[in-house]
N, C-alpha and C. Protein backbone atom coordinates (compact mmCIF):
# COMPACT_ATOMS: atom_id res chain seq x y z
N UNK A 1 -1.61 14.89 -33.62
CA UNK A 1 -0.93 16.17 -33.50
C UNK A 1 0.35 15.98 -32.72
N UNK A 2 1.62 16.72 -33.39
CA UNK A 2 2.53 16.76 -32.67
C UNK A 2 3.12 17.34 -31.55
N UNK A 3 2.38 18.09 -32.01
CA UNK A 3 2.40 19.62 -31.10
C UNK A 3 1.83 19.97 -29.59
N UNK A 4 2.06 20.17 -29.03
CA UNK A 4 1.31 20.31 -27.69
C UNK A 4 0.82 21.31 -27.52
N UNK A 5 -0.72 22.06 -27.59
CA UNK A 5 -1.16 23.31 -27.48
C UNK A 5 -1.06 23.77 -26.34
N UNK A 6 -0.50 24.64 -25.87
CA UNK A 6 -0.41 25.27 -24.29
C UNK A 6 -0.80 26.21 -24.41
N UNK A 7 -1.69 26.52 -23.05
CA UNK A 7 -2.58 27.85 -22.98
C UNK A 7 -2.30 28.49 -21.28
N UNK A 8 -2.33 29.86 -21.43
CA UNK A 8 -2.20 30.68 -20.24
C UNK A 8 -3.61 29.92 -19.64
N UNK A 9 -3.44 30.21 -17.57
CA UNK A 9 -4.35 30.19 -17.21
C UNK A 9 -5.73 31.06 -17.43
N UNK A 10 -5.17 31.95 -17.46
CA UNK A 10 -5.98 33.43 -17.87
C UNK A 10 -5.77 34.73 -19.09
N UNK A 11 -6.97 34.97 -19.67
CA UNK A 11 -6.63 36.08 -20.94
C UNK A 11 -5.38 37.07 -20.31
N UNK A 12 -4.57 37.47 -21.40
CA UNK A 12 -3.25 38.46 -20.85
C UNK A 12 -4.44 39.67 -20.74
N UNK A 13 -4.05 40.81 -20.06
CA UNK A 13 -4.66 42.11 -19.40
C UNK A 13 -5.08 42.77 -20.84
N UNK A 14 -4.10 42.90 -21.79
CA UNK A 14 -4.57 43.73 -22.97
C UNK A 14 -5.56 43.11 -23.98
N UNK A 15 -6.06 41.88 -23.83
CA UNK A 15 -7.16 41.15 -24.42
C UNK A 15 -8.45 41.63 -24.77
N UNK A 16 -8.46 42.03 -22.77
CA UNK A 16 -10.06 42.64 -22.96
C UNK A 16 -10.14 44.00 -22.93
N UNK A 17 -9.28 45.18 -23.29
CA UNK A 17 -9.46 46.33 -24.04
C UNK A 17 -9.61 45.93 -25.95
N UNK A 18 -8.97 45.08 -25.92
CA UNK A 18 -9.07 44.24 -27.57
C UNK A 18 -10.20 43.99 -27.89
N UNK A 19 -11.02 43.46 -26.95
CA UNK A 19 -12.02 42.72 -27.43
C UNK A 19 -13.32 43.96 -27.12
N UNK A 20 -12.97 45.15 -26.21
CA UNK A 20 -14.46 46.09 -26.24
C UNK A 20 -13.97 47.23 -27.34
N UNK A 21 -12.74 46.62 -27.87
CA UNK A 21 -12.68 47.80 -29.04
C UNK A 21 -13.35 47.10 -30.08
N UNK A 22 -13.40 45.98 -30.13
CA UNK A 22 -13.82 45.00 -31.68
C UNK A 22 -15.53 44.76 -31.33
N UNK A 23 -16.27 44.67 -29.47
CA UNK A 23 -17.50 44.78 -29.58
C UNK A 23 -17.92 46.51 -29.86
N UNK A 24 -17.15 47.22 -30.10
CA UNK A 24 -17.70 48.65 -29.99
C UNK A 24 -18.22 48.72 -31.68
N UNK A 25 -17.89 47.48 -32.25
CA UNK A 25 -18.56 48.24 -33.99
C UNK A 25 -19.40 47.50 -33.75
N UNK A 26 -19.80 46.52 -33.08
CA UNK A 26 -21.48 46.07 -33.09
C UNK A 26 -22.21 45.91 -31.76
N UNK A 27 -22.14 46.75 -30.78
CA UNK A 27 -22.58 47.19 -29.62
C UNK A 27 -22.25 48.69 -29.66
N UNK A 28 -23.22 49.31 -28.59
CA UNK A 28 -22.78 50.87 -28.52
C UNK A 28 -21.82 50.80 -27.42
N UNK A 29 -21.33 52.31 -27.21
CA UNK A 29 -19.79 52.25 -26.21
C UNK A 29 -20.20 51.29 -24.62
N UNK A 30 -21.18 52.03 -23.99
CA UNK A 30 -22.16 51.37 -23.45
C UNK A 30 -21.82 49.74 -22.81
N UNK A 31 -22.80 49.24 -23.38
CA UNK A 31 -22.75 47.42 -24.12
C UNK A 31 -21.01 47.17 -24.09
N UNK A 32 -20.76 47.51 -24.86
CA UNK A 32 -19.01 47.11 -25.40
C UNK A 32 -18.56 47.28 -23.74
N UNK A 33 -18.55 48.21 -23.12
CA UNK A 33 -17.98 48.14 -21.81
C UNK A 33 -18.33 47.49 -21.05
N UNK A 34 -19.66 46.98 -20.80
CA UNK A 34 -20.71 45.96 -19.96
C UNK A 34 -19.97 44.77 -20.49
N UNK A 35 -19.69 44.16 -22.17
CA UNK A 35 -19.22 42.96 -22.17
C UNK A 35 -18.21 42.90 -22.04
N UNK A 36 -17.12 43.69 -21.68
CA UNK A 36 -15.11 43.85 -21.52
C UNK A 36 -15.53 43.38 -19.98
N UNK A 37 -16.32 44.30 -19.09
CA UNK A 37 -16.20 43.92 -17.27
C UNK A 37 -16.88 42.17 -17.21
N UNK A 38 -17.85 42.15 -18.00
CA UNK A 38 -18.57 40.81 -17.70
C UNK A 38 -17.44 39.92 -18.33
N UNK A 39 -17.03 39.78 -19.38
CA UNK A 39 -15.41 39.14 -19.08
C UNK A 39 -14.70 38.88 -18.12
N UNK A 40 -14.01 40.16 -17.97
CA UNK A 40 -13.12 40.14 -16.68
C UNK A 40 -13.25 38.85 -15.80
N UNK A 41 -15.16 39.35 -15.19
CA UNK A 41 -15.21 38.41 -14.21
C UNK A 41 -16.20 37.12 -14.42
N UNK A 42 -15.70 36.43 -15.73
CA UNK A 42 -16.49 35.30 -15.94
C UNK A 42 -15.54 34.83 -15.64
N UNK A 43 -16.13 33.14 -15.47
CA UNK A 43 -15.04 32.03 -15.08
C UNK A 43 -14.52 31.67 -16.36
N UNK A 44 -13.27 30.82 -16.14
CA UNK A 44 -12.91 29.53 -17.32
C UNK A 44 -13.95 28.85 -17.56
N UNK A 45 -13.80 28.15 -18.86
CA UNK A 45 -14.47 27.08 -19.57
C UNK A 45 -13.60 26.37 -21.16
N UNK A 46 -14.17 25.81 -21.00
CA UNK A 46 -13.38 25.59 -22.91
C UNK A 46 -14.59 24.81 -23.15
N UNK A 47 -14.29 25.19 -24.78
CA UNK A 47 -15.08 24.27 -25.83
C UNK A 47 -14.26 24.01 -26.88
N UNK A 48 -14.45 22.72 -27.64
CA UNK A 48 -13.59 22.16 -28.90
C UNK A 48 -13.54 23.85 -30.03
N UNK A 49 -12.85 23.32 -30.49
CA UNK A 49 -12.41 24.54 -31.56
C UNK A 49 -13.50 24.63 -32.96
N UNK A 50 -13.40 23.43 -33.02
CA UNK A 50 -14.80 23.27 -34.35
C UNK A 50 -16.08 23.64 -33.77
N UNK A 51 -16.33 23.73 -33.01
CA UNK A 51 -17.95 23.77 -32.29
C UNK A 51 -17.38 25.48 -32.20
N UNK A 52 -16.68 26.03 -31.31
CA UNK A 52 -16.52 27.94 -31.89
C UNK A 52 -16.50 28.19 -33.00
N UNK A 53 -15.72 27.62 -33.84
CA UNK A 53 -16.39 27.88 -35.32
C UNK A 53 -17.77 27.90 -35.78
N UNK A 54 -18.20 27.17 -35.51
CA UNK A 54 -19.71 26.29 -36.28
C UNK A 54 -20.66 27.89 -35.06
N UNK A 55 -20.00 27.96 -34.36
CA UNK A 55 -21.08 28.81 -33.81
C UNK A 55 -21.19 30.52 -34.03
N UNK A 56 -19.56 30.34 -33.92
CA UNK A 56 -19.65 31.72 -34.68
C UNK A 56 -20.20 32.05 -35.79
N UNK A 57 -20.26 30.84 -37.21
CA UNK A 57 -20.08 31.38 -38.43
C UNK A 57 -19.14 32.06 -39.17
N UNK A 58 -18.11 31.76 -38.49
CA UNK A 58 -16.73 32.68 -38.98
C UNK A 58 -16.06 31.87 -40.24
N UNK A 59 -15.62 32.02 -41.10
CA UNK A 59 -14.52 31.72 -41.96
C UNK A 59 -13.08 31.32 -41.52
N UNK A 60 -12.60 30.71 -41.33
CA UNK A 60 -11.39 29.81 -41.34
C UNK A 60 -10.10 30.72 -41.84
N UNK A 61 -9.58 31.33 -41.01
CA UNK A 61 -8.57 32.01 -41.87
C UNK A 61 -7.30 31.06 -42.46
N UNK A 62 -6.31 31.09 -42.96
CA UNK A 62 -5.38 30.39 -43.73
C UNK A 62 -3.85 30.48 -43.17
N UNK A 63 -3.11 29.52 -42.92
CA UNK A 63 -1.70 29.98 -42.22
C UNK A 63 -1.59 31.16 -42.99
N UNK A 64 -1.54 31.50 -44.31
CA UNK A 64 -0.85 32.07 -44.90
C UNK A 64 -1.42 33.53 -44.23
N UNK A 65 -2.13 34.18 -43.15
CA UNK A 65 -3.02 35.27 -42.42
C UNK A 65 -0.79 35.69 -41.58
N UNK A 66 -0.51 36.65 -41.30
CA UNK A 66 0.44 36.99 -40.89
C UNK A 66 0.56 36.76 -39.31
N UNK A 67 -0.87 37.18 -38.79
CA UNK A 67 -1.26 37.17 -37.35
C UNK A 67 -1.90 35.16 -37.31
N UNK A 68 -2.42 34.80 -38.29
CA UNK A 68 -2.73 33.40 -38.00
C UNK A 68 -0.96 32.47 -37.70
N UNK A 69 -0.03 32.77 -38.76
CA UNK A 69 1.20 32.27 -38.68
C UNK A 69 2.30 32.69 -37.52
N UNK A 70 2.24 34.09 -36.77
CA UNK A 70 2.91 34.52 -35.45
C UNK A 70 2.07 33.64 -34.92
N UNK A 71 0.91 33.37 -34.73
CA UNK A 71 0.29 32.02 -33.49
C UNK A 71 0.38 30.61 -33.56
N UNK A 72 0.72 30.37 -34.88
CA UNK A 72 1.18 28.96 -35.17
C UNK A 72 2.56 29.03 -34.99
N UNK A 73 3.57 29.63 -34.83
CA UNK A 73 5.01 29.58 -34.52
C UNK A 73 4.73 29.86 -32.93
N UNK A 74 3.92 30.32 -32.42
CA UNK A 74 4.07 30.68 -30.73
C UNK A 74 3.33 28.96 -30.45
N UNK A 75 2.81 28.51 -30.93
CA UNK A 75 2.26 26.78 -31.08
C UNK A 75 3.76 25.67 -31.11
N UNK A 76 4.65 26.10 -31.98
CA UNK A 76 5.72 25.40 -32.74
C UNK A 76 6.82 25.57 -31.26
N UNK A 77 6.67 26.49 -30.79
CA UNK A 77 7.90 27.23 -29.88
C UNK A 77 7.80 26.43 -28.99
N UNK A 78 6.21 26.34 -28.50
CA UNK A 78 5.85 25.74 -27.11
C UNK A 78 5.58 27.18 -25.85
N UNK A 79 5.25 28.37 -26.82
CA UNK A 79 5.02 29.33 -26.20
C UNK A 79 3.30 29.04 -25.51
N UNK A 80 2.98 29.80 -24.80
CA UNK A 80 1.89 29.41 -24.07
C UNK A 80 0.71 30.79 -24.82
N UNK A 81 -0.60 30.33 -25.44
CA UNK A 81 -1.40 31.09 -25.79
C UNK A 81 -2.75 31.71 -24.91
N UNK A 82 -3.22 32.92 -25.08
CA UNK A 82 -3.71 33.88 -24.57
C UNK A 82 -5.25 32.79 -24.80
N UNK A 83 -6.26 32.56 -23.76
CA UNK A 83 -7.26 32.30 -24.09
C UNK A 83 -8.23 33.16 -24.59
N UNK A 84 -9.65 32.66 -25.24
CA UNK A 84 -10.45 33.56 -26.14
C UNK A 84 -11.29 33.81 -25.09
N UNK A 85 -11.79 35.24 -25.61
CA UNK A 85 -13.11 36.00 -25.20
C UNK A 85 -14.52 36.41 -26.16
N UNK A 86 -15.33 35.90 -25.31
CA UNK A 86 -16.59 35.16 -26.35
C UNK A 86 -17.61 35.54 -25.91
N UNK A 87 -18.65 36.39 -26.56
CA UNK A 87 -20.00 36.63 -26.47
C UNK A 87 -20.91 35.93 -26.90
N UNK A 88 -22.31 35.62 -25.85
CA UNK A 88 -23.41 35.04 -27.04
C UNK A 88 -24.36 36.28 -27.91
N UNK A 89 -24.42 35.91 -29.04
CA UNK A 89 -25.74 36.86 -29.31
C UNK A 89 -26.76 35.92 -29.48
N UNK A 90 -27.42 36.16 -28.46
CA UNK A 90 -29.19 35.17 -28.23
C UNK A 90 -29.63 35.43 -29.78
N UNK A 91 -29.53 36.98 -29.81
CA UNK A 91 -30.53 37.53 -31.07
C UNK A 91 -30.54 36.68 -31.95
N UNK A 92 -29.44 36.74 -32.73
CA UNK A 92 -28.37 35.84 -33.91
C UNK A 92 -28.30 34.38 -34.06
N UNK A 93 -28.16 34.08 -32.72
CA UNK A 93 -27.83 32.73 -32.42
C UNK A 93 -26.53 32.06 -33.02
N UNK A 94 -25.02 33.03 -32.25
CA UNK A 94 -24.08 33.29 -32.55
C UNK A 94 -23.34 33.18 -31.68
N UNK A 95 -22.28 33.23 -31.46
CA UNK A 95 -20.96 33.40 -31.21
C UNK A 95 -20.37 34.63 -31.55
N UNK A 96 -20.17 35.54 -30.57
CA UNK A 96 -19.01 36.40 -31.43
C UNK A 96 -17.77 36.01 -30.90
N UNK A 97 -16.96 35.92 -31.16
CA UNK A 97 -15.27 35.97 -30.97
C UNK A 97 -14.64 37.38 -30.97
N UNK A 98 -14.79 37.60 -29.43
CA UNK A 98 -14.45 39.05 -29.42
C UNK A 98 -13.20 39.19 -29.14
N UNK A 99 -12.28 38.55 -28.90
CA UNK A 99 -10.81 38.22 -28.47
C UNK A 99 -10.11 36.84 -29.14
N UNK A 100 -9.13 36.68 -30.01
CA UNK A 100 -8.86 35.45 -30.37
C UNK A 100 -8.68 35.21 -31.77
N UNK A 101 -9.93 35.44 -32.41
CA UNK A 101 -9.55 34.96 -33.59
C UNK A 101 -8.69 34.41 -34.31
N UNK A 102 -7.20 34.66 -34.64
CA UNK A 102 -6.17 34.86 -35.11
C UNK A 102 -5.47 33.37 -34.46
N UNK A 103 -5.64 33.83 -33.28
CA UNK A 103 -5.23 31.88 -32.01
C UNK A 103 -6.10 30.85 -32.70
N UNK A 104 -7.27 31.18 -32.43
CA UNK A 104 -8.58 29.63 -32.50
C UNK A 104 -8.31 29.42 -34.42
N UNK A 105 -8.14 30.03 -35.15
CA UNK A 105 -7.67 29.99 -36.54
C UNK A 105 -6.28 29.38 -36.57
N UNK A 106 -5.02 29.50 -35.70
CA UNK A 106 -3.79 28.67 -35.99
C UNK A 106 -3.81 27.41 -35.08
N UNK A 107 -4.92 27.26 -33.51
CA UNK A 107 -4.76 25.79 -33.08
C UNK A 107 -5.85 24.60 -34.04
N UNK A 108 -7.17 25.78 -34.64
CA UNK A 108 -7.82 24.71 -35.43
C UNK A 108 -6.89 23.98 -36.86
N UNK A 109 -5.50 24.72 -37.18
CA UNK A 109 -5.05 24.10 -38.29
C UNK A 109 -4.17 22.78 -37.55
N UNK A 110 -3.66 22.77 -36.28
CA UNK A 110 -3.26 21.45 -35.75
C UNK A 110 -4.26 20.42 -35.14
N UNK A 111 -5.67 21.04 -34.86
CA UNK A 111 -6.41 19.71 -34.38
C UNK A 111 -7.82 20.72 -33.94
N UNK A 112 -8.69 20.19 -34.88
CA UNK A 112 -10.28 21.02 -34.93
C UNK A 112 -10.66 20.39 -33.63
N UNK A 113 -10.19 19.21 -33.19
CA UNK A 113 -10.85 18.86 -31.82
C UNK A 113 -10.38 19.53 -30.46
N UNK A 114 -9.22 20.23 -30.74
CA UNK A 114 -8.47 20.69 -29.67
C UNK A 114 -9.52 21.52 -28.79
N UNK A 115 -9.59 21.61 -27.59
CA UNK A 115 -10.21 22.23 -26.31
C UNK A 115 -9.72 23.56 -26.55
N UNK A 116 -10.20 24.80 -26.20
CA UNK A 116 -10.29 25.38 -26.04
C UNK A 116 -10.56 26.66 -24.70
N UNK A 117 -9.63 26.34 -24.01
CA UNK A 117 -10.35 27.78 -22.79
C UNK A 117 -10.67 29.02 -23.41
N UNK A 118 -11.42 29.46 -22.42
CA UNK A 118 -12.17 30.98 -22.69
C UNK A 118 -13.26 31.60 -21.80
N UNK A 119 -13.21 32.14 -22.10
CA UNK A 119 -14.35 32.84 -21.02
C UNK A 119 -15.39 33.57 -22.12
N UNK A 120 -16.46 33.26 -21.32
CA UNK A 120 -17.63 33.08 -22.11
C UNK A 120 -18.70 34.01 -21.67
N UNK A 121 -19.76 35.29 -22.17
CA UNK A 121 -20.64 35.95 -21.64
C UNK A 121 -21.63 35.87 -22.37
């Protein structure tokens, strides 16, 4: 990879209203707010980018995604990216990607091994 992935120390502030609006269609308001604060105050961590995939079960979006290609040019710039926010579902035995998507979809097209920060609940 040519590219150097750079990442903020910490999710930007509007992340985790992002991410209890996207747990609010599969949690009640409730829950969705319990996992936005338990965010907040989880620590850093990262994991490779292929292993969030494989856990989520998510589909691979395609540069050609509008929001996948603004994150692959903020990659190209040397702009610094927003880390992901990530739920487990025990139930499922899942991953949700409650913050991110759109990022972990344009650094997995430069390197599936790439690390990943995030904060994790």
């Amino acid at each position: 990879m040519s590219e150097k992935i750079k990442w903020l120390d910490e999710p930007e502030e509007h992340d985790y209203p992002a991410a209890q609006s996207y747990l609010r269609l599969i949690h009640d308001e409730a829950a969705a707010a319990g996992y936005a604060e338990a965010l907040r105050k989880a620590p850093m961590t990262e994991f490779h980018a292929k292993d969030i995939f494989r856990a989520s079960g998510l589909s691979l979006l395609g540069i050609s995604n509008s929001h996948v290609e603004k994150d692959r040019d903020k990659i190209l710039s040397g702009k610094k990216l927003s880390p992901l926010l990530l739920v487990r579902d025990a139930r499922n035995g899942k991953v949700v990607i409650a913050d991110g998507y759109h990022r972990i979809c344009s650094v997995y097209s430069f390197d599936e091994d790439a690390m990943i920060p995030c904060k994790i609940v």
